[in-house]
N, C-alpha and C. Protein backbone atom coordinates (compact mmCIF):
# COMPACT_ATOMS: atom_id res chain seq x y z
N UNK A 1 0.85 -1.17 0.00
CA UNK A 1 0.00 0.00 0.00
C UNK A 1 0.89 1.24 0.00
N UNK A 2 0.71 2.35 -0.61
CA UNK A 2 1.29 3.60 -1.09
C UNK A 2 0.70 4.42 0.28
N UNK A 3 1.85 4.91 0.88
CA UNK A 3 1.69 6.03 1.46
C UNK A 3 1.79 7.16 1.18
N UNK A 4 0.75 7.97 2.22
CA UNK A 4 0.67 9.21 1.53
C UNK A 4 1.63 10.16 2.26
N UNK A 5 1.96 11.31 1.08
CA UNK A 5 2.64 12.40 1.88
C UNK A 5 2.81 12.99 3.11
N UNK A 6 2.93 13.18 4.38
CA UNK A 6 2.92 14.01 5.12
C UNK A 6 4.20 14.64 5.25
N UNK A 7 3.51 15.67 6.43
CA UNK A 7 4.77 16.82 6.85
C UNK A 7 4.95 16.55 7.94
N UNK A 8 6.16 16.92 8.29
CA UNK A 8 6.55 17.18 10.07
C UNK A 8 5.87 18.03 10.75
N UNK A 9 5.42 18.73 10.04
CA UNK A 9 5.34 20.70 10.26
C UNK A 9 3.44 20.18 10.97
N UNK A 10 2.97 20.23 11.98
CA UNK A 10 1.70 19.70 12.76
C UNK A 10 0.39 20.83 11.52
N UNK A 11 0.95 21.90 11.56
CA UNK A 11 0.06 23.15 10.71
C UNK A 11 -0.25 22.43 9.66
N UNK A 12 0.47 21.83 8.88
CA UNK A 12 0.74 21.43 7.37
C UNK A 12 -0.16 19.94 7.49
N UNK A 13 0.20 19.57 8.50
CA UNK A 13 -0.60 18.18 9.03
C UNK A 13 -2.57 18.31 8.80
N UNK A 14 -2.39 19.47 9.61
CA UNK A 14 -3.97 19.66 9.91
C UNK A 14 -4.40 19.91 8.38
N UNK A 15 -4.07 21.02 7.49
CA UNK A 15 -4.44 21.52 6.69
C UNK A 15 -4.60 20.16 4.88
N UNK A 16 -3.91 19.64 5.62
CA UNK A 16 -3.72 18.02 4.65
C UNK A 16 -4.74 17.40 4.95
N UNK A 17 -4.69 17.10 6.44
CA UNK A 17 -6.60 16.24 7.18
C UNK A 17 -7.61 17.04 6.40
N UNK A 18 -7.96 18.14 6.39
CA UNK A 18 -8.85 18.83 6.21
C UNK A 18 -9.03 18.93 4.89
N UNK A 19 -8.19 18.98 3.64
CA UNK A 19 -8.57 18.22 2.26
C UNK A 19 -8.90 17.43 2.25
N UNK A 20 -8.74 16.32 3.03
CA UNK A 20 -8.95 14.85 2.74
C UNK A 20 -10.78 14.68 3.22
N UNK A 21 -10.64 15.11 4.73
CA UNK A 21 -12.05 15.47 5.01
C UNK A 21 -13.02 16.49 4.10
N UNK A 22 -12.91 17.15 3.23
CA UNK A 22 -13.37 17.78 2.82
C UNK A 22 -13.53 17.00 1.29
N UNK A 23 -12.81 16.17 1.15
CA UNK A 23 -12.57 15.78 -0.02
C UNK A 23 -14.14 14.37 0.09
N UNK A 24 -13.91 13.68 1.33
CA UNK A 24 -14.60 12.93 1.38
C UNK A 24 -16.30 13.28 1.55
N UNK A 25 -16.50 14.53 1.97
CA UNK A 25 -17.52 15.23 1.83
C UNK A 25 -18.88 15.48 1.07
N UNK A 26 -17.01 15.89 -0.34
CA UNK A 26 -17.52 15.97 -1.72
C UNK A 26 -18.33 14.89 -2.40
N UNK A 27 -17.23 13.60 -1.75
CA UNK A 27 -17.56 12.55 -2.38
C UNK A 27 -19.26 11.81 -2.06
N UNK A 28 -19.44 12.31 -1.00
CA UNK A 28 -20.87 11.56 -0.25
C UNK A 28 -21.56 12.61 -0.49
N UNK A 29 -21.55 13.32 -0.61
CA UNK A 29 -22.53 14.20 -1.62
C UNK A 29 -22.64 14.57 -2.48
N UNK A 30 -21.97 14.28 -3.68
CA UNK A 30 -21.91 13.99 -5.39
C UNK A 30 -22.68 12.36 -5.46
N UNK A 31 -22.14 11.69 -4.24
CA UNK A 31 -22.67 9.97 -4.69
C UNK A 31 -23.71 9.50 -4.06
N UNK A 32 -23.91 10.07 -2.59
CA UNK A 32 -25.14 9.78 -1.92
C UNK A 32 -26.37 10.20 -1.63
N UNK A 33 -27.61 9.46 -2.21
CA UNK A 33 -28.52 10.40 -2.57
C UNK A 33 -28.99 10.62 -0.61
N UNK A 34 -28.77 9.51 0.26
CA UNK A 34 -28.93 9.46 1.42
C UNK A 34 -28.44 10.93 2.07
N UNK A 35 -26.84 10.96 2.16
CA UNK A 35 -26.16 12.09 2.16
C UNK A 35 -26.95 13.34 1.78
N UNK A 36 -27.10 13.57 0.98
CA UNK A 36 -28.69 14.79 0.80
C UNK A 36 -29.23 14.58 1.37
N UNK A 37 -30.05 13.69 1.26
CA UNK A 37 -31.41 13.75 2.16
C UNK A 37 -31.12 14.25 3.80
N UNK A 38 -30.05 13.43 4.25
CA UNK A 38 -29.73 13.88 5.88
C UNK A 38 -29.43 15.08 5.88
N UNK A 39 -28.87 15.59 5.16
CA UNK A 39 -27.70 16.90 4.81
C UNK A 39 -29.76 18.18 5.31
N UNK A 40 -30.44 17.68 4.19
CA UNK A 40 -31.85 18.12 4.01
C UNK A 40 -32.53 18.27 5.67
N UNK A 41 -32.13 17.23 6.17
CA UNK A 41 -33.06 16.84 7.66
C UNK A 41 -32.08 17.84 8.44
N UNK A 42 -30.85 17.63 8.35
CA UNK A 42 -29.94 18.46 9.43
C UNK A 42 -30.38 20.22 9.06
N UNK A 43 -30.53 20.74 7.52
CA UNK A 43 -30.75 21.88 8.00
C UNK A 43 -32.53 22.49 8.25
N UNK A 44 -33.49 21.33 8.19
CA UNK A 44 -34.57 21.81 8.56
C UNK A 44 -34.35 21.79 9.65
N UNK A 45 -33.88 20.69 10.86
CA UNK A 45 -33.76 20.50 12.14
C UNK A 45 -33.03 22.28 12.44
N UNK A 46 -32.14 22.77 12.17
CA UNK A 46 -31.24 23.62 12.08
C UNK A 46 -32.51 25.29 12.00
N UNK A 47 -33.15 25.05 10.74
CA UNK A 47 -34.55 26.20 10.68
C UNK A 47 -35.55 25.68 12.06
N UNK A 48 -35.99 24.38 12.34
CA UNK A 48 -36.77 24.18 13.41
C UNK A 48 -36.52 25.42 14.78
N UNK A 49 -34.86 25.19 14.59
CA UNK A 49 -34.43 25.87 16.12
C UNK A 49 -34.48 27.43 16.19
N UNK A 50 -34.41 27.62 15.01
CA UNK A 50 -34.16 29.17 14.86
C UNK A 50 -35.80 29.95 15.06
N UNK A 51 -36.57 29.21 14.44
CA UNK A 51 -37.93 29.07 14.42
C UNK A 51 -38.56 29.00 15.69
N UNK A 52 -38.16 28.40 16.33
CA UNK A 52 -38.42 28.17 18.06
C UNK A 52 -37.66 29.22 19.06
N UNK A 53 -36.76 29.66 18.18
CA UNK A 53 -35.78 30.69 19.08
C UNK A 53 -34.93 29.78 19.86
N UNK A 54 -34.64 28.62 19.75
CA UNK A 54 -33.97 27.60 20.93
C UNK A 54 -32.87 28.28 21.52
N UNK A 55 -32.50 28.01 23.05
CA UNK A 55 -31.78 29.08 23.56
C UNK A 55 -30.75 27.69 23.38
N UNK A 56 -29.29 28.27 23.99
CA UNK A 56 -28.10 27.77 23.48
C UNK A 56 -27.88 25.87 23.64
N UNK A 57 -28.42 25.71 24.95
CA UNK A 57 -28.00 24.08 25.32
C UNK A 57 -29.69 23.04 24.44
N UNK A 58 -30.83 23.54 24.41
CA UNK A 58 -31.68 22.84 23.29
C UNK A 58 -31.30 23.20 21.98
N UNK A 59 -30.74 24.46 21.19
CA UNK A 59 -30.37 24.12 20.08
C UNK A 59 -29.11 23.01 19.85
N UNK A 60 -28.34 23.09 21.17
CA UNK A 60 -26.99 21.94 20.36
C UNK A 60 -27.78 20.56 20.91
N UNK A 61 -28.47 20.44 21.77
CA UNK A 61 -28.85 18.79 21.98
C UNK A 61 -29.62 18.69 21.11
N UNK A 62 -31.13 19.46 20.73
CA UNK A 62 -31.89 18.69 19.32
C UNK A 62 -31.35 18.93 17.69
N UNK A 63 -29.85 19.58 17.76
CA UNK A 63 -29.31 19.65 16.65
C UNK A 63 -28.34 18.16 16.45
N UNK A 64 -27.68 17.74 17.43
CA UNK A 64 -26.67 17.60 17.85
C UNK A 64 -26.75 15.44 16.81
N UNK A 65 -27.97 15.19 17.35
CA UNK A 65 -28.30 14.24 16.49
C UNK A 65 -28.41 14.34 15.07
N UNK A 66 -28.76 15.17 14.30
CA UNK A 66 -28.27 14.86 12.76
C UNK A 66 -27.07 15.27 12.65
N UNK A 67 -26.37 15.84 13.32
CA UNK A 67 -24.77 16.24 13.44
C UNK A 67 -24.22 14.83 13.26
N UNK A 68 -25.15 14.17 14.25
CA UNK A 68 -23.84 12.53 14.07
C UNK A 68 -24.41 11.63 13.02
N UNK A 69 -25.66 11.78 12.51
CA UNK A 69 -26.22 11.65 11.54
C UNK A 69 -25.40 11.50 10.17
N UNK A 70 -25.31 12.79 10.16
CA UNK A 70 -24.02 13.39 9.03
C UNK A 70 -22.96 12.54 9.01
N UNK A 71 -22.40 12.33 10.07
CA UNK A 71 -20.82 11.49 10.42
C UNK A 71 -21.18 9.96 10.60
N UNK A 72 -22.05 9.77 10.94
CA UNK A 72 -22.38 7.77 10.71
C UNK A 72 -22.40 8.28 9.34
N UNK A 73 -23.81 8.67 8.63
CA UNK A 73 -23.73 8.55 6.94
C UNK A 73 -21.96 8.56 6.20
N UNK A 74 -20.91 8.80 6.56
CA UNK A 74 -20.25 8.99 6.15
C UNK A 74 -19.21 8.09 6.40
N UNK A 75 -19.70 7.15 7.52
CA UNK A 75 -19.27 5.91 7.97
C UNK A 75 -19.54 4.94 7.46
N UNK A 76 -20.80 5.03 7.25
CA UNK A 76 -22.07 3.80 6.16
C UNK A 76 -21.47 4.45 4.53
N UNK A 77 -21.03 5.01 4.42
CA UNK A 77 -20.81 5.70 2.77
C UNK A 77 -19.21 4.88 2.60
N UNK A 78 -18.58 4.95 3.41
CA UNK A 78 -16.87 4.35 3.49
C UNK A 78 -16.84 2.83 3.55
N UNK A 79 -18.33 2.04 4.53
CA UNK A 79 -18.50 0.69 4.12
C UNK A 79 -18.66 0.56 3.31
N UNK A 80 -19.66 1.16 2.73
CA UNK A 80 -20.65 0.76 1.66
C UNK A 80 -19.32 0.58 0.73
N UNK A 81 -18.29 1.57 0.38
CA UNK A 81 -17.54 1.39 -0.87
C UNK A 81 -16.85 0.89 -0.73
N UNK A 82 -15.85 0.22 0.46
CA UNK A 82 -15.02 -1.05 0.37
C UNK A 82 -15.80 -2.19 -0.09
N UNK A 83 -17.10 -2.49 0.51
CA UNK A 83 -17.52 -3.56 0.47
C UNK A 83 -18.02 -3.83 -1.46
N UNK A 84 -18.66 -3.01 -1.46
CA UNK A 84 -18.55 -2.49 -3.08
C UNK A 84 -17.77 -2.96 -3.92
N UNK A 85 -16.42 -2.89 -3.45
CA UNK A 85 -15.05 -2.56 -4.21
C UNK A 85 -14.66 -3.69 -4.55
N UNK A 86 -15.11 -4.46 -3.30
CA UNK A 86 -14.65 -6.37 -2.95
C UNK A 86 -15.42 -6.84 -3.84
N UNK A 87 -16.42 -6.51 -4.01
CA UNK A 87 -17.16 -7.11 -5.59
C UNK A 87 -17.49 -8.61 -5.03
N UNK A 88 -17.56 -9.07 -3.50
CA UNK A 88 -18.14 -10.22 -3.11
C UNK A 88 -19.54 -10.14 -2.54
N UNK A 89 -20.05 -11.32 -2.65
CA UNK A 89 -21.66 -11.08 -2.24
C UNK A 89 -21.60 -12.01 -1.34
N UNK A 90 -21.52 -11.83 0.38
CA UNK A 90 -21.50 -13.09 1.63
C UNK A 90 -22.35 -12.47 2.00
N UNK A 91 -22.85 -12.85 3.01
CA UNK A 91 -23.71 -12.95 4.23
C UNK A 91 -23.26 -11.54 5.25
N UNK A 92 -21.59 -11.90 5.78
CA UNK A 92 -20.96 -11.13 6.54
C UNK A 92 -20.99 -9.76 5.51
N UNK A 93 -20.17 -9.73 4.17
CA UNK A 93 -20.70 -8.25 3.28
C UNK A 93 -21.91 -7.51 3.60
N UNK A 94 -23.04 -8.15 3.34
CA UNK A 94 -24.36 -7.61 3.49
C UNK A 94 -24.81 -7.48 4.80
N UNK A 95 -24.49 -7.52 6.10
CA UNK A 95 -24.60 -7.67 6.86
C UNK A 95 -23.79 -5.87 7.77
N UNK A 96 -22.67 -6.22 7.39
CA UNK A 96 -21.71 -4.63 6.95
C UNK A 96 -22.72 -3.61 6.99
N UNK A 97 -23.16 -4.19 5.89
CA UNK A 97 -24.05 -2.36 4.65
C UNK A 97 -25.05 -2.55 5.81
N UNK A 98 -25.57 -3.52 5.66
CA UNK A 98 -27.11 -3.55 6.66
C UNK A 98 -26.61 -2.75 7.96
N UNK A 99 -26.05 -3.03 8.22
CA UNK A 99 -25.66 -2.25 10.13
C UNK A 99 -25.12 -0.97 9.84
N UNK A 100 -24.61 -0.63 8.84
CA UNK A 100 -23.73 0.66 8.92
C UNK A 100 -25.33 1.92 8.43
N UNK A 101 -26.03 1.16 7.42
CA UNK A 101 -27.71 1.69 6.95
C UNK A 101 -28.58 2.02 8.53
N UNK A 102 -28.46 0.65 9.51
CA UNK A 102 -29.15 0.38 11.20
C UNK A 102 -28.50 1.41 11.47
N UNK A 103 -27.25 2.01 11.56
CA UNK A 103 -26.80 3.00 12.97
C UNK A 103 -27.37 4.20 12.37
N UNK A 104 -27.47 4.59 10.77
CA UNK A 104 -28.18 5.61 10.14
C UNK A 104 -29.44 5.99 10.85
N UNK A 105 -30.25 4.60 10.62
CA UNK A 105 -31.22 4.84 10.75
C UNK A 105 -32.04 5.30 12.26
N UNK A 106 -30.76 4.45 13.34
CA UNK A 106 -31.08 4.55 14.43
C UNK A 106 -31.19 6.23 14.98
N UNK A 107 -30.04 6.63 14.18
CA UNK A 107 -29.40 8.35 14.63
C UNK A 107 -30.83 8.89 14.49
N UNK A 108 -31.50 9.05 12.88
CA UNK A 108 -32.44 9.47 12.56
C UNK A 108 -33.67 9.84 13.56
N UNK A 109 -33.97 8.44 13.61
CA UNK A 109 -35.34 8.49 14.62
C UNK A 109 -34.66 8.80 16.13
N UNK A 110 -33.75 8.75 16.83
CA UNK A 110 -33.39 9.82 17.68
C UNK A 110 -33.17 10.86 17.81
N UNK A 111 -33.09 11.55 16.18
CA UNK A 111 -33.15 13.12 16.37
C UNK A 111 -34.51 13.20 16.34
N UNK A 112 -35.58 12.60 15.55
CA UNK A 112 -36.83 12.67 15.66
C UNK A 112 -37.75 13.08 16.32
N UNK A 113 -37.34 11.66 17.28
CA UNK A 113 -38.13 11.68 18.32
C UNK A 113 -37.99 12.45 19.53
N UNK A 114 -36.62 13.59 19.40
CA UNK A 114 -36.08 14.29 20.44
C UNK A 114 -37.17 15.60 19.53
N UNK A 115 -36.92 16.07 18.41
CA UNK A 115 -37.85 17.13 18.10
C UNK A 115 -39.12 16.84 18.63
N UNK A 116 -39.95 15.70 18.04
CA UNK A 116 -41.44 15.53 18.76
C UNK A 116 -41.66 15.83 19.88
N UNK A 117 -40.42 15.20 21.09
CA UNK A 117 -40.67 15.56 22.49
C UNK A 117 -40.71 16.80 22.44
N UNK A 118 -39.89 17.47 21.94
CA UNK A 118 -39.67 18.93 22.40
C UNK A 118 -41.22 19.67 21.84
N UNK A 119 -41.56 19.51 20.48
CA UNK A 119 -42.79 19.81 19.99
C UNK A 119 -43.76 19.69 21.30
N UNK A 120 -44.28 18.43 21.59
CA UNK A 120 -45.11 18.18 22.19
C UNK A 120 -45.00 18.52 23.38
């Protein structure tokens, strides 16, 4: 396996992470129609609060779930394409996608159901 460039220099370090993160970004949202859609939920959740006026500690807790939302999808987006890549069809493969799709889904309906409470 080819390693990649780094620097000594910690500045040069960060600013390298942060292409790469940014790079991968790109990638789950050019390829994932999911990735939208959450991207979609995080900034209505985001208008919900502003809309409510949420004072500082309820806007970051009922935000705070499609925040990780965002970052599983991007976890489930990095399975999904190894497993992809392997071009094998097991049990354990599908099983991967299936759970990495479960923690998605789980995030989801916990930001959900944290708005409803708060609604209601």
């Amino acid at each position: 396996m080819q390693e990649k460039p780094t620097s000594g220099n910690y500045i040069v370090q960060f600013f390298q992470a942060a292409g790469y993160s940014m790079a991968g970004l790109k990638f789950a949202f050019i390829h994932e129609t999911s990735f939208r859609r959450n991207l979609f939920l995080l900034t209505f959740s985001l208008g919900l609060s502003f809309y409510f006026k949420l004072d500082f500690l309820h806007f970051w807790i009922l935000n705070m779930a499609f925040l990780v939302v965002m970052a599983v999808e991007c976890l489930n987006t990095a399975i999904e394409a190894i497993v992809d890549e392997m071009g094998k069809k097991t049990l354990l493969l599908k099983a991967a996608k299936d759970c990495g799709s479960a923690a998605v889904a789980i995030m989801l309906l916990v930001g959900s159901l944290m708005w409803l409470h708060y609604i209601i």
